[in-house]
Protein backbone atom coordinates (compact mmCIF):
# COMPACT_ATOMS: atom_id res chain seq x y z
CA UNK A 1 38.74 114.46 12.02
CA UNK A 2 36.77 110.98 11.89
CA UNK A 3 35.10 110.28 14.73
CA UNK A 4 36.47 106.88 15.23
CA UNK A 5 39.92 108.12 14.92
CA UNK A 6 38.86 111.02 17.64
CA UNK A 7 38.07 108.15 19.95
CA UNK A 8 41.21 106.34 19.87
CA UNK A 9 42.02 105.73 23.29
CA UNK A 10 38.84 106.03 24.64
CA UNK A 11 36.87 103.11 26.31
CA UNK A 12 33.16 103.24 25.61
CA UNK A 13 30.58 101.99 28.49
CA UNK A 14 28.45 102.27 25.58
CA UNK A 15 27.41 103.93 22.55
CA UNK A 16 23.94 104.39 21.04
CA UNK A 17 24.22 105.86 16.94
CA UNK A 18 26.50 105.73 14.16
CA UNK A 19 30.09 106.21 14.47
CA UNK A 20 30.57 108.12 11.06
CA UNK A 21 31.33 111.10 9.66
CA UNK A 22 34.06 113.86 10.35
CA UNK A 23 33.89 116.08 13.73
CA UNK A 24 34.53 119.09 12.80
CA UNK A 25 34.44 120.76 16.33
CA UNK A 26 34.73 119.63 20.22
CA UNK A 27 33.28 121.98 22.88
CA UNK A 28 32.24 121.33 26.52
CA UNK A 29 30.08 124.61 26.76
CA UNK A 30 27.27 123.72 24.93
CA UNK A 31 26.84 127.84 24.02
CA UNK A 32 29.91 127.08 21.43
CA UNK A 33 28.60 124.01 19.99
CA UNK A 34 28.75 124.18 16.15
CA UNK A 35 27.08 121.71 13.69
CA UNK A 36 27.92 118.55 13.31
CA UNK A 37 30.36 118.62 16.38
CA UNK A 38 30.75 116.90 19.75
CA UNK A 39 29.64 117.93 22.97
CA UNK A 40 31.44 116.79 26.15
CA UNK A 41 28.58 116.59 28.95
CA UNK A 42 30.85 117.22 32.04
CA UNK A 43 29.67 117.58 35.94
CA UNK A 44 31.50 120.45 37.04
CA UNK A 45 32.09 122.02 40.22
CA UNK A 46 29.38 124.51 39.56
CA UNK A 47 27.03 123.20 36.88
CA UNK A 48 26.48 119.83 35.53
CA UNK A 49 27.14 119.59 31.62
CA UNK A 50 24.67 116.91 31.64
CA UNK A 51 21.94 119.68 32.02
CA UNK A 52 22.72 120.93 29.16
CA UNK A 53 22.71 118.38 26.58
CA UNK A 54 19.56 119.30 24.68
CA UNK A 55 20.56 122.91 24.28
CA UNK A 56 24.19 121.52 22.78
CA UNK A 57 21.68 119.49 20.73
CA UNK A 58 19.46 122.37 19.72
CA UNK A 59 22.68 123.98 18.53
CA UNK A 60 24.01 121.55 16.10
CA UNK A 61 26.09 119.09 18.30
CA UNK A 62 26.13 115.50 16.75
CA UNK A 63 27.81 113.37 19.11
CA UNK A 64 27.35 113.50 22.61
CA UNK A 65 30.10 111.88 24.87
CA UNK A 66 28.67 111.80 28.41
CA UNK A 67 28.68 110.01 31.58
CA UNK A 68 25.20 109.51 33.61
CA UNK A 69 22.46 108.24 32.16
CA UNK A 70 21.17 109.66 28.94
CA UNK A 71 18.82 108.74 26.54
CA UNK A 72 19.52 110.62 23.03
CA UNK A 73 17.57 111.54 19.81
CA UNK A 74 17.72 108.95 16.78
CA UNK A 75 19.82 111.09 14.87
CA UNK A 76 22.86 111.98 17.70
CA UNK A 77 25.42 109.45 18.57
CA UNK A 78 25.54 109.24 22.15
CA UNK A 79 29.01 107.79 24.12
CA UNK A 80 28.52 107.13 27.40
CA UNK A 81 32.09 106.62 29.42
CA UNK A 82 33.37 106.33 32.63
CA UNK A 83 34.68 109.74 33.24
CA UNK A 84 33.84 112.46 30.53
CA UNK A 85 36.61 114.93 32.44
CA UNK A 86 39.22 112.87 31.41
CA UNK A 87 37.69 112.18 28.23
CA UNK A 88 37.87 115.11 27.60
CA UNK A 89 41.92 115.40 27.34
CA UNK A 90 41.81 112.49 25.23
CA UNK A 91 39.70 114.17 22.57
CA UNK A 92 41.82 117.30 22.68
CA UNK A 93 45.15 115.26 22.92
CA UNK A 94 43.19 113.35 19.73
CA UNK A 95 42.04 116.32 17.77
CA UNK A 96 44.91 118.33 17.76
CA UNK A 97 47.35 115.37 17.04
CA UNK A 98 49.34 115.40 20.61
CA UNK A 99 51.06 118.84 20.20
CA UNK A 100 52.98 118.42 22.85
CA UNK A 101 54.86 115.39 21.72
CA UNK A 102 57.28 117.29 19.25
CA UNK A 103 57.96 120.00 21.85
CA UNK A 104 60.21 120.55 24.80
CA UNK A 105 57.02 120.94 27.89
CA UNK A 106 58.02 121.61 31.47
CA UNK A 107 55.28 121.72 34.34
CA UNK A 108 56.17 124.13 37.25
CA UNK A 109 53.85 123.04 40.39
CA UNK A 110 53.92 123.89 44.36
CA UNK A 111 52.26 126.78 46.53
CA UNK A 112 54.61 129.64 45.58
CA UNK A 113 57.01 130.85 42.87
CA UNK A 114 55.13 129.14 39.92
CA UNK A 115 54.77 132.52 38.11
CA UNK A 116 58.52 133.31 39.08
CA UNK A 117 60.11 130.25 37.90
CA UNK A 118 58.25 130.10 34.64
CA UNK A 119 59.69 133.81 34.06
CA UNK A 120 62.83 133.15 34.43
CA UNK A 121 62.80 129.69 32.62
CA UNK A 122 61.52 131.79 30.31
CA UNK A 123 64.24 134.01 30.05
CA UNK A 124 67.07 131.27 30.37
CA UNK A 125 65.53 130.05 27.31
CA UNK A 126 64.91 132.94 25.10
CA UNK A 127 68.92 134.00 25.76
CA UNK A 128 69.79 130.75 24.33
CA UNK A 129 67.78 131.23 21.33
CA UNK A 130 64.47 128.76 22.04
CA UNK A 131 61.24 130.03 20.94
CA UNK A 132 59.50 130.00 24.22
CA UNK A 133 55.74 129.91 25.35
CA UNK A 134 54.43 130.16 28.69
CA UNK A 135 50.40 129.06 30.25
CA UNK A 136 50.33 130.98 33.89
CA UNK A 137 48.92 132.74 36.32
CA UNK A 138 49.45 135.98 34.76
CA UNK A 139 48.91 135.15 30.44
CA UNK A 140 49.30 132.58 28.23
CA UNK A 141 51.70 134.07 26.25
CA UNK A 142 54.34 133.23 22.81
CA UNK A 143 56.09 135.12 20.36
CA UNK A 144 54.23 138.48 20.66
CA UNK A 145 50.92 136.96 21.18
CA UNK A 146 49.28 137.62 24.93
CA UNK A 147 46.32 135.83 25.97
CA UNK A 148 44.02 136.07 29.44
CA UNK A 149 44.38 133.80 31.71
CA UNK A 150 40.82 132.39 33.06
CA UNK A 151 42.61 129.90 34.77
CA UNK A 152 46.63 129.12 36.02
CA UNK A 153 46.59 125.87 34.42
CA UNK A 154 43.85 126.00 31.21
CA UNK A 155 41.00 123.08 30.85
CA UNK A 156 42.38 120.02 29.26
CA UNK A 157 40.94 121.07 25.56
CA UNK A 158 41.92 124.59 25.77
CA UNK A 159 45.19 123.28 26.87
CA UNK A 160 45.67 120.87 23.76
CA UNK A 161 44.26 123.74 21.84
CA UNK A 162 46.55 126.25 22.58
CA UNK A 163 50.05 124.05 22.32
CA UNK A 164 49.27 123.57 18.99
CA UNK A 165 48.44 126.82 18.00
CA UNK A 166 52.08 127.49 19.79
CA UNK A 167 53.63 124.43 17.88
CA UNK A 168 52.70 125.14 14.63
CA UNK A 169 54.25 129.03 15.50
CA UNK A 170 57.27 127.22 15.51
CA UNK A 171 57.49 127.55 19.71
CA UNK A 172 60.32 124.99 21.05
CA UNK A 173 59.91 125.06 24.67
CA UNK A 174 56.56 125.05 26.75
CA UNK A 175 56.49 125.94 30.43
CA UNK A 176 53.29 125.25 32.15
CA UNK A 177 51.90 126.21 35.97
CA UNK A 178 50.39 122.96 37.00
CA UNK A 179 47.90 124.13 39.34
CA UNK A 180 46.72 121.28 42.05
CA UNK A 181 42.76 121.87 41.05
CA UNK A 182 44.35 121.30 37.31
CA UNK A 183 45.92 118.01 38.60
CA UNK A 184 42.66 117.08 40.27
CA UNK A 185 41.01 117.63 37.73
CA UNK A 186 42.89 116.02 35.21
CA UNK A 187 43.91 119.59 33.05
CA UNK A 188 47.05 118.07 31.71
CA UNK A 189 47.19 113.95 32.05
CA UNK A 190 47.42 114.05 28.12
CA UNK A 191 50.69 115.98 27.99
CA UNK A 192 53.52 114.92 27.12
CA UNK A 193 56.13 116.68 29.79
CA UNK A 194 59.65 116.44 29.97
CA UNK A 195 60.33 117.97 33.30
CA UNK A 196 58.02 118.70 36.49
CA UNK A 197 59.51 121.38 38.61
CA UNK A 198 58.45 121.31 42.66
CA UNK A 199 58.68 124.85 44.26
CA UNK A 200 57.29 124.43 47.66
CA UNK A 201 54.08 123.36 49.69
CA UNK A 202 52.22 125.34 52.36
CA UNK A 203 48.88 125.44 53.44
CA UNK A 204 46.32 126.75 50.12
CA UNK A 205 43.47 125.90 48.18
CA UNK A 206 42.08 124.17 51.53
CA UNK A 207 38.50 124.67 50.45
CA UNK A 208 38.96 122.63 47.55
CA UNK A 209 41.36 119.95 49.02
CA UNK A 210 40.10 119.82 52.61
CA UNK A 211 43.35 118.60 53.84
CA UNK A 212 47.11 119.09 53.39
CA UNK A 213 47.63 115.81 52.81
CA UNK A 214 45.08 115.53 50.13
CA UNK A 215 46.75 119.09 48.66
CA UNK A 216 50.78 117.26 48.95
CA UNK A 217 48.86 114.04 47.09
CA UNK A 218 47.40 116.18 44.38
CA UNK A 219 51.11 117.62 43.46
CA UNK A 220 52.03 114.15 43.85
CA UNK A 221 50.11 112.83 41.34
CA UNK A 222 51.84 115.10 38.97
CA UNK A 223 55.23 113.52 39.67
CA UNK A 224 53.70 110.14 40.17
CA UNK A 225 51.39 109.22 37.52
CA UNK A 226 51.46 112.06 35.21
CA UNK A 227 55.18 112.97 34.06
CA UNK A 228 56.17 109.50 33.72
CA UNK A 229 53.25 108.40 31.50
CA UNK A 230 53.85 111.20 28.77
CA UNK A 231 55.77 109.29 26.27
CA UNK A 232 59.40 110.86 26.65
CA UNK A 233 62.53 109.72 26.40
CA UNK A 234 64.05 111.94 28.91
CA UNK A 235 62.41 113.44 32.09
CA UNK A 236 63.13 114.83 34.89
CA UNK A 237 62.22 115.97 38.36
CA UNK A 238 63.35 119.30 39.86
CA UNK A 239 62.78 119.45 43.52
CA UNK A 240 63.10 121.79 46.62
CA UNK A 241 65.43 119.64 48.34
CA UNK A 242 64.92 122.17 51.55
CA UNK A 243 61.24 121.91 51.92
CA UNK A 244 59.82 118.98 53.34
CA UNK A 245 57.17 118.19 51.16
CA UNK A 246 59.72 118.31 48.49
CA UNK A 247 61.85 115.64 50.82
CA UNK A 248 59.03 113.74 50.90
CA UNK A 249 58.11 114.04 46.55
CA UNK A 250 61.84 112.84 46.69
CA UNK A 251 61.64 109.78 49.73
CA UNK A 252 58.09 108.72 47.93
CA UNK A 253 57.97 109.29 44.29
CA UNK A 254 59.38 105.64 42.97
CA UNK A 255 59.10 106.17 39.08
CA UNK A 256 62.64 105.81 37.47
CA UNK A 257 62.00 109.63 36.66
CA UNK A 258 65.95 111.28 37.70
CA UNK A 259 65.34 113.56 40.63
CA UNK A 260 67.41 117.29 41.01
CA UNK A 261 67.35 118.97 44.07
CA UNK A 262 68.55 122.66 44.76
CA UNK A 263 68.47 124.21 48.09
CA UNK A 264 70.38 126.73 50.71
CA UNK A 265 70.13 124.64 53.97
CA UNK A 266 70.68 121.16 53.02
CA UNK A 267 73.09 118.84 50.92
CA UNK A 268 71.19 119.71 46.99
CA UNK A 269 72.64 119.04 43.90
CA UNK A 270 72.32 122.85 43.31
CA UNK A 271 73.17 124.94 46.01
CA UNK A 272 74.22 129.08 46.84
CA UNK A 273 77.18 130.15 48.56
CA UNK A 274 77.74 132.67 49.18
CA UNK A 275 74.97 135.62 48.03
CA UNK A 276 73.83 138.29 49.22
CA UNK A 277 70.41 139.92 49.77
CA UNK A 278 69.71 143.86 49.16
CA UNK A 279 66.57 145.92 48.12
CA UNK A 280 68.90 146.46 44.56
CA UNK A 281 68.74 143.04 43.96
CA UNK A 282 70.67 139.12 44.65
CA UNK A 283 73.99 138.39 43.98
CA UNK A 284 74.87 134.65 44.65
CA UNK A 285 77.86 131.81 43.28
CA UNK A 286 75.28 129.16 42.12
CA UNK A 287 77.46 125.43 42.38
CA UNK A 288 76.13 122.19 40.69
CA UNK A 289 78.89 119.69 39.71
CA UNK A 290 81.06 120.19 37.52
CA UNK A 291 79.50 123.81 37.28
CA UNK A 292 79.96 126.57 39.44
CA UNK A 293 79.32 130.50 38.05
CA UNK A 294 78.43 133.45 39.73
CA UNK A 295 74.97 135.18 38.76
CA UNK A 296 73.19 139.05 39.62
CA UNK A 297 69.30 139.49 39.77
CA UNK A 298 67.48 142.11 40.66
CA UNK A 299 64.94 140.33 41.79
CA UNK A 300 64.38 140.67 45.91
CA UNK A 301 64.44 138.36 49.07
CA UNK A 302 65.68 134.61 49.95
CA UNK A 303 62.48 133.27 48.19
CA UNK A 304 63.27 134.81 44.96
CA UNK A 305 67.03 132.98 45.22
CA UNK A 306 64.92 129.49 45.54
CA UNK A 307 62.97 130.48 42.49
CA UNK A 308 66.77 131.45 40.71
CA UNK A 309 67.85 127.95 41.90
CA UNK A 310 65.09 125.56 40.35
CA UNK A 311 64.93 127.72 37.36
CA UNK A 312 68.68 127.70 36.90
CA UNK A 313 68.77 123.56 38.13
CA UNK A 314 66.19 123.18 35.35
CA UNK A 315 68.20 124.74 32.67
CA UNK A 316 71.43 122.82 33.49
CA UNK A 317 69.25 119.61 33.47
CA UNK A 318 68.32 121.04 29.73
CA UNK A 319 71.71 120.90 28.67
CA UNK A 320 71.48 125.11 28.64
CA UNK A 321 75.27 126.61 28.56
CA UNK A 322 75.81 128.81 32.19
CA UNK A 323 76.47 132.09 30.36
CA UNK A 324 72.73 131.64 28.48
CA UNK A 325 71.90 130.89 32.57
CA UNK A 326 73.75 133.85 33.88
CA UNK A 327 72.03 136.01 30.78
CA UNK A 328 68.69 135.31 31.32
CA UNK A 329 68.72 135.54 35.18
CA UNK A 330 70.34 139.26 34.78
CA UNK A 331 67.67 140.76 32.37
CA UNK A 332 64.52 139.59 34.31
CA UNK A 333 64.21 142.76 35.84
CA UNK A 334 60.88 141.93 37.34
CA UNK A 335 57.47 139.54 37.19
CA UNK A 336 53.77 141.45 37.49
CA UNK A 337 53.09 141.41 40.75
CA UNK A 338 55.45 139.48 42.57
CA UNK A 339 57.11 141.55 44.95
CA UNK A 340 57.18 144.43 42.33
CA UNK A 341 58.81 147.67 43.43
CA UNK A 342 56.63 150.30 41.56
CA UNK A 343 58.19 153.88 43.58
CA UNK A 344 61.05 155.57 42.45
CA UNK A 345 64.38 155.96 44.57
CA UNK A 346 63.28 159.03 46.44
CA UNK A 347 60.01 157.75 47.61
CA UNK A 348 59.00 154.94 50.07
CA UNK A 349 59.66 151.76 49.06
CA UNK A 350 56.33 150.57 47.41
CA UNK A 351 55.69 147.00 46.66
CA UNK A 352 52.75 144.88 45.61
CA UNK A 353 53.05 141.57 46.02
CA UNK A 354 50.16 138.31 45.24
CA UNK A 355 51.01 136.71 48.47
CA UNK A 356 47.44 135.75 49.51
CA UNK A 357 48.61 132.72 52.05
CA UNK A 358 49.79 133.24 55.44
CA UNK A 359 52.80 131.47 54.02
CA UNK A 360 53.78 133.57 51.46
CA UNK A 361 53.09 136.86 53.74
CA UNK A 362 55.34 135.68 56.32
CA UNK A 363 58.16 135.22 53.61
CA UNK A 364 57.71 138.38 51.85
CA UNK A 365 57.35 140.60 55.17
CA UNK A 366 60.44 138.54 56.79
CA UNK A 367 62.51 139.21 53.60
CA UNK A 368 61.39 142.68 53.84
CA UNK A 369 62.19 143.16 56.87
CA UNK A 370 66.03 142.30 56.88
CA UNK A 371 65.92 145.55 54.02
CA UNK A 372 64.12 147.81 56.38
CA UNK A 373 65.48 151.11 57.94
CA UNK A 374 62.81 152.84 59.47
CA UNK A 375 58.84 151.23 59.29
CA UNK A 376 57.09 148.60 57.20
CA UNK A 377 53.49 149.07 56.55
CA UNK A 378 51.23 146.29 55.30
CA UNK A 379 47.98 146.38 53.36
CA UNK A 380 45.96 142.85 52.67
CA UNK A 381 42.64 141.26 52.90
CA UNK A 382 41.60 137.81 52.46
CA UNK A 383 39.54 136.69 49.32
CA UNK A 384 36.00 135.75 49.73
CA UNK A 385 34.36 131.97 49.17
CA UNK A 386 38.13 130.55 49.95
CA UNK A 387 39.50 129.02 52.61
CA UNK A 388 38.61 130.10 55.85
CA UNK A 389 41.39 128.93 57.97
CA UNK A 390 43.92 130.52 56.60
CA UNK A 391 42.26 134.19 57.52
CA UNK A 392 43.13 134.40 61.17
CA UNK A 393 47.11 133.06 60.08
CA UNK A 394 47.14 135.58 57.48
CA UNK A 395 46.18 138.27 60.58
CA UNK A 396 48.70 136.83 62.77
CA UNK A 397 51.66 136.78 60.12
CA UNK A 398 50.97 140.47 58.86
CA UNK A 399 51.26 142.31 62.31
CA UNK A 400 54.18 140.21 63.60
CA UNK A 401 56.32 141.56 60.59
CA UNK A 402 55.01 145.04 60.21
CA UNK A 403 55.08 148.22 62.15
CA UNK A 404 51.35 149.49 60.93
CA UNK A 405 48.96 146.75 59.24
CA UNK A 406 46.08 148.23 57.92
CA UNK A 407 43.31 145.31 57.20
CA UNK A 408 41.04 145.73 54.16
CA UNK A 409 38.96 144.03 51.43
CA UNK A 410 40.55 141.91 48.58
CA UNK A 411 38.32 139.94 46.48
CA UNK A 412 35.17 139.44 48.61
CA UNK A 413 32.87 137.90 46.11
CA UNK A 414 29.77 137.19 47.62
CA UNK A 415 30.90 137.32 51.15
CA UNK A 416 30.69 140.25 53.35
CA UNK A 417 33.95 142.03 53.40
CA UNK A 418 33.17 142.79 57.26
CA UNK A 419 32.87 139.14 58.11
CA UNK A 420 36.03 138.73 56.19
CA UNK A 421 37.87 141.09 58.20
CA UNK A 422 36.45 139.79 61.68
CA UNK A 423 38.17 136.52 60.48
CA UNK A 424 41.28 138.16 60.35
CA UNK A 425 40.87 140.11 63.11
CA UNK A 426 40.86 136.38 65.16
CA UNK A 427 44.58 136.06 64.04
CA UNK A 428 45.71 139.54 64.93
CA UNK A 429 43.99 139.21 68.79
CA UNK A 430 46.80 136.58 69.29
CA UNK A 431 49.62 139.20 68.78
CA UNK A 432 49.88 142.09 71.72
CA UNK A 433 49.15 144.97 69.13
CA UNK A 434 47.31 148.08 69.19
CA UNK A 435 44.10 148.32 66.74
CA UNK A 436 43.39 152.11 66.51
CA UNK A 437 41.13 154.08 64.21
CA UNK A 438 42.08 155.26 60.51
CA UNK A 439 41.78 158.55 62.14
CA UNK A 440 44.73 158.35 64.40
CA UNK A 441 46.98 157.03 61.88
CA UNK A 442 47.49 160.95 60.86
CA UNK A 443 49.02 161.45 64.55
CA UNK A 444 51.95 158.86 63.83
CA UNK A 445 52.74 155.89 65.65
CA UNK A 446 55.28 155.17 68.44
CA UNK A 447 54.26 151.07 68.49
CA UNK A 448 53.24 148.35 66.51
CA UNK A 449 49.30 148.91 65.47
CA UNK A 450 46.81 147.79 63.37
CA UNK A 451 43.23 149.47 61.63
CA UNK A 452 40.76 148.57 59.35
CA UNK A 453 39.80 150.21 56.42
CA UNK A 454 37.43 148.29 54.36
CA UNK A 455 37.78 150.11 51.19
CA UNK A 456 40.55 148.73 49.37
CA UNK A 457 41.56 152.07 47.34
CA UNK A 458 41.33 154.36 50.28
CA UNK A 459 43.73 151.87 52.12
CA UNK A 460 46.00 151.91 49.54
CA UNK A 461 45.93 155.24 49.74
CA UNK A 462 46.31 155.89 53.43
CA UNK A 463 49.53 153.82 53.51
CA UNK A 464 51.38 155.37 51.16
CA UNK A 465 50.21 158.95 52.10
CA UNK A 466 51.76 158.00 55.63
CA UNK A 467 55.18 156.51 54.95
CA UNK A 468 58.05 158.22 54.86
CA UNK A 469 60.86 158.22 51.89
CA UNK A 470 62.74 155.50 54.51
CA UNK A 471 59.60 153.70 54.80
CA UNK A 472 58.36 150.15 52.87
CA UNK A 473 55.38 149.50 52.07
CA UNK A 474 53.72 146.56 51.18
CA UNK A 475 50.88 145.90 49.35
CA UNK A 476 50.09 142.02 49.33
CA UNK A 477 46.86 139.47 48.18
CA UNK A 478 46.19 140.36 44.31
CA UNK A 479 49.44 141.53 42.78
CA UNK A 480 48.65 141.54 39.49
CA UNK A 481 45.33 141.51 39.00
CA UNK A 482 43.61 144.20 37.45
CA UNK A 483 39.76 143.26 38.74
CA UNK A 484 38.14 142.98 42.06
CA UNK A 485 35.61 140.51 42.41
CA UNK A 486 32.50 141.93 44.62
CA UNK A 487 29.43 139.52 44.68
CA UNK A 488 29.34 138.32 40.79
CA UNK A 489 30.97 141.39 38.81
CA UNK A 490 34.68 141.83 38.11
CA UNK A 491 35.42 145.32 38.42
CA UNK A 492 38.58 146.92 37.08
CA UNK A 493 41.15 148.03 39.73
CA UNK A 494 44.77 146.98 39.78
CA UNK A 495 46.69 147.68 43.34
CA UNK A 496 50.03 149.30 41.38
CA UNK A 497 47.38 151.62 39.49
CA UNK A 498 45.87 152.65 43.03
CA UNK A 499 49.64 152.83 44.45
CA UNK A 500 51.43 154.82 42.05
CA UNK A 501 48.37 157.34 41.99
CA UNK A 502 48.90 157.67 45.16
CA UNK A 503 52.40 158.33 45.10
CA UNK A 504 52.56 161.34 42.46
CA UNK A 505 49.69 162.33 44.93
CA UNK A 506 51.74 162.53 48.21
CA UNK A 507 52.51 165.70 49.79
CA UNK A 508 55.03 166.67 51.93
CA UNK A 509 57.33 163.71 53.35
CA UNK A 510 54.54 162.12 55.60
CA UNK A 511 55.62 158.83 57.52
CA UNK A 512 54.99 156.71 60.20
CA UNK A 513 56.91 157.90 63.46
């Protein structure tokens, strides 16, 4: 592509060489700069981009676009801009000639059920005969291709790159976790989206955001500034109508965008009644005017019904017939590592779960808990080089719905997994419970108790070699990850690995008395 037509939309402080010649390439890593392309200097959160300039140089780069002050070679053409970052989208948007313009995209943003909605969007979709593709937590996935996911939401070029790879595979519909840090850092101001779906809001990412408010303003911006700018015709809003941020998106967001709320607890324009709630699954009578049909999951708890309602309120705002609804709903029969039940029918009742908030433990230990016959045991840790405060609520909320919480390591990276735990440990003093040694736990258990075991395997272990075939246990923080992070290496281990080892390994019925 021409350089000058690369740089449409883009407002030059000031630029030092000629603006000629083709760009065949755009990186922002300056170890995949190819000849004659353009580097993006960007300040990051870790390294500055601008640092690396001369080795982008030394590898063939011809145009620099950059930010501080620079001065460059005689034979590079040097942009200086405002804000390289969002440059950055521009380029991409530029380059790959605004993919998602011709395509059906649909942003899925709050604290929990991202992953869940997008899967059964997904699903909703596919039954009615859409060619689907889906950027997440877990993949970036289309057709039969599956991609790692470095990030929930990717960087604003990868994300421009890989809608147009999906485009021109002939993919329809895009749906899209829009992480806050990918708001904040302006991941996907050049797409064009034609819905933004609002799960919920509770307290994450703190050590990024600082405060909750700045958190709610960063999902915000998503409804405020970025949906309404894409270009569409038609957008909408999907929003929690019983959570309060999501009252407040709806009191506060003034953008002509239509609004769609679904809820259990308040007057939504997609509501519930009645269902019911059972370890085999949800069975609810969804209503939305004129529409009212009946639909079966077997997906588990109140949470996942939420995640049923704004993907099903989505799909009716799409014009999608209920039976493609109803379909798609019914042959979900799980998401990686979202409250996924990996023990069979004669075992205890295993699940591993991502919750890593004190949020979403509370909600996955209180749905739990209305399925429970006999004892729920709980393994988590809190990751490393994250936000602190939420360690001591994540203590307190995983003894005051379990019978036995055993306390362990989850990603520590360069932390110390003790000082992790002590965090924790700050939460769980609050609660009148019992901390006793791993030892003990082989003598059974009359009242609610706690123990540490750092090693993450070996807790794993110990929990399901103690419950009984009436038992549930829970395994919560990394769900489907399949890498711990200790210091700077990502080693493989994947909690439903460690879990259903540990299963085929039990002997006898064990359990926690």
């Amino acid at each position: 592509m021409h350089v000058r037509d690369l740089l449409k939309d883009v407002e030059p402080l000031h630029i030092a060489g000629d603006l000629s010649g083709n760009v065949p390439a755009i990186c922002y890593d300056s170890r995949h700069c190819e000849k004659n392309g353009l580097f993006v200097a960007i300040p990051g959160l870790k390294v500055d981009g601008h640092n690396y300039i001369t080795e982008a140089v030394a590898r063939g780069a011809r145009f620099i676009v950059y930010e501080r002050d620079y001065l460059p070679p005689s034979d590079i053409t040097a942009i200086q801009v405002r804000d390289s970052r969002r440059v950055l989208g521009i380029l991409g948007r530029n380059f790959y000639k605004d993919p998602s313009a011709g395509m059906c995209l649909i942003g899925v943003t709050g604290t929990n059920g991202k992953t869940t909605v997008t899967y059964l969007l997904e699903s909703i979709l596919k039954a009615a005969g859409f060619k689907v593709g889906v950027l997440g937590t877990v993949n970036y996935r289309f057709n039969e291709e599956v991609l790692s996911a470095p990030n929930t939401t990717p960087e604003s070029y990868e994300m421009q790159r890989i809608i147009r790879i999906m485009a021109d595979a002939g993919i329809t519909h895009v749906i899209a976790e829009v992480a806050s840090h990918a708001v904040a850092l302006k991941r996907v101001d050049d797409c064009s989206f034609d819905m933004g779906i609002f799960t919920n809001l509770s307290r994450d990412h703190l050590d990024y955001h600082g405060t909750m408010e700045n958190y709610f303003l960063a999902k915000k911006r998503f409804f405020d500034d970025i949906l309404p700018s894409g270009g569409k015709h038609r957008k909408f809003m999907i929003l929690n109508g019983d959570d309060p941020w999501g009252q407040r998106l709806l009191r506060e967001v003034r953008t002509g965008v239509p609004s769609q709320t679904f809820g259990i607890e308040t007057e939504c324009d997609m509501t519930a009644d009645p269902f019911t709630l059972s370890l085999e699954g949800i069975k609810a009578r969804i209503h939305t005017a004129p529409l009212s049909f009946a639909i079966v999951s077997p997906l588990i708890g109140k949470f996942n019904l939420y995640n049923i309602l704004a993907a099903a309120m989505a799909a009716v705002s799409l014009n999608i017939p209920e039976n493609f609804i109803r379909t798609g709903i019914a042959k979900l029969k799980k998401v990686p590592g979202r409250l996924e039940k990996i023990s069979k029918s004669d075992e205890p009742a295993v699940f591993v779960d991502y919750a890593h908030t004190d949020d979403a433990l509370k909600r996955v230990l209180q749905n739990l808990s209305a399925f429970k016959r006999r004892k729920i045991v709980t393994v988590f840790g809190c990751g490393g080089d994250r936000d602190r405060g939420k360690r001591p609520l994540m203590g307190k909320a995983a003894v005051s719905f379990s019978d036995m919480t055993i306390v362990t390591s989850d990603n520590p990276r360069t932390e110390n997994p003790l000082a992790i735990i002590g965090e924790i440990e700050k939460g769980i003093r609050e609660i009148p419970v019992n901390k006793i040694s791993p030892e003990t736990l082989n003598k059974g258990l009359d009242e609610k108790s706690y123990t540490i075991i750092p090693d993450r395997k070996k807790a794993i272990e110990k929990a399901v070699s103690l419950a009984a075939p009436s038992d549930i246990v829970l395994v919560a923080g990394k769900g489907h990850e399949n890498y711990q992070i200790v210091g700077e290496a990502r080693m493989p281990f994947d909690d439903r690995k460690i879990a259903k080892k540990a299963l085929k390994n039990r002997s006898g019925k064990g359990g926690v008395n």
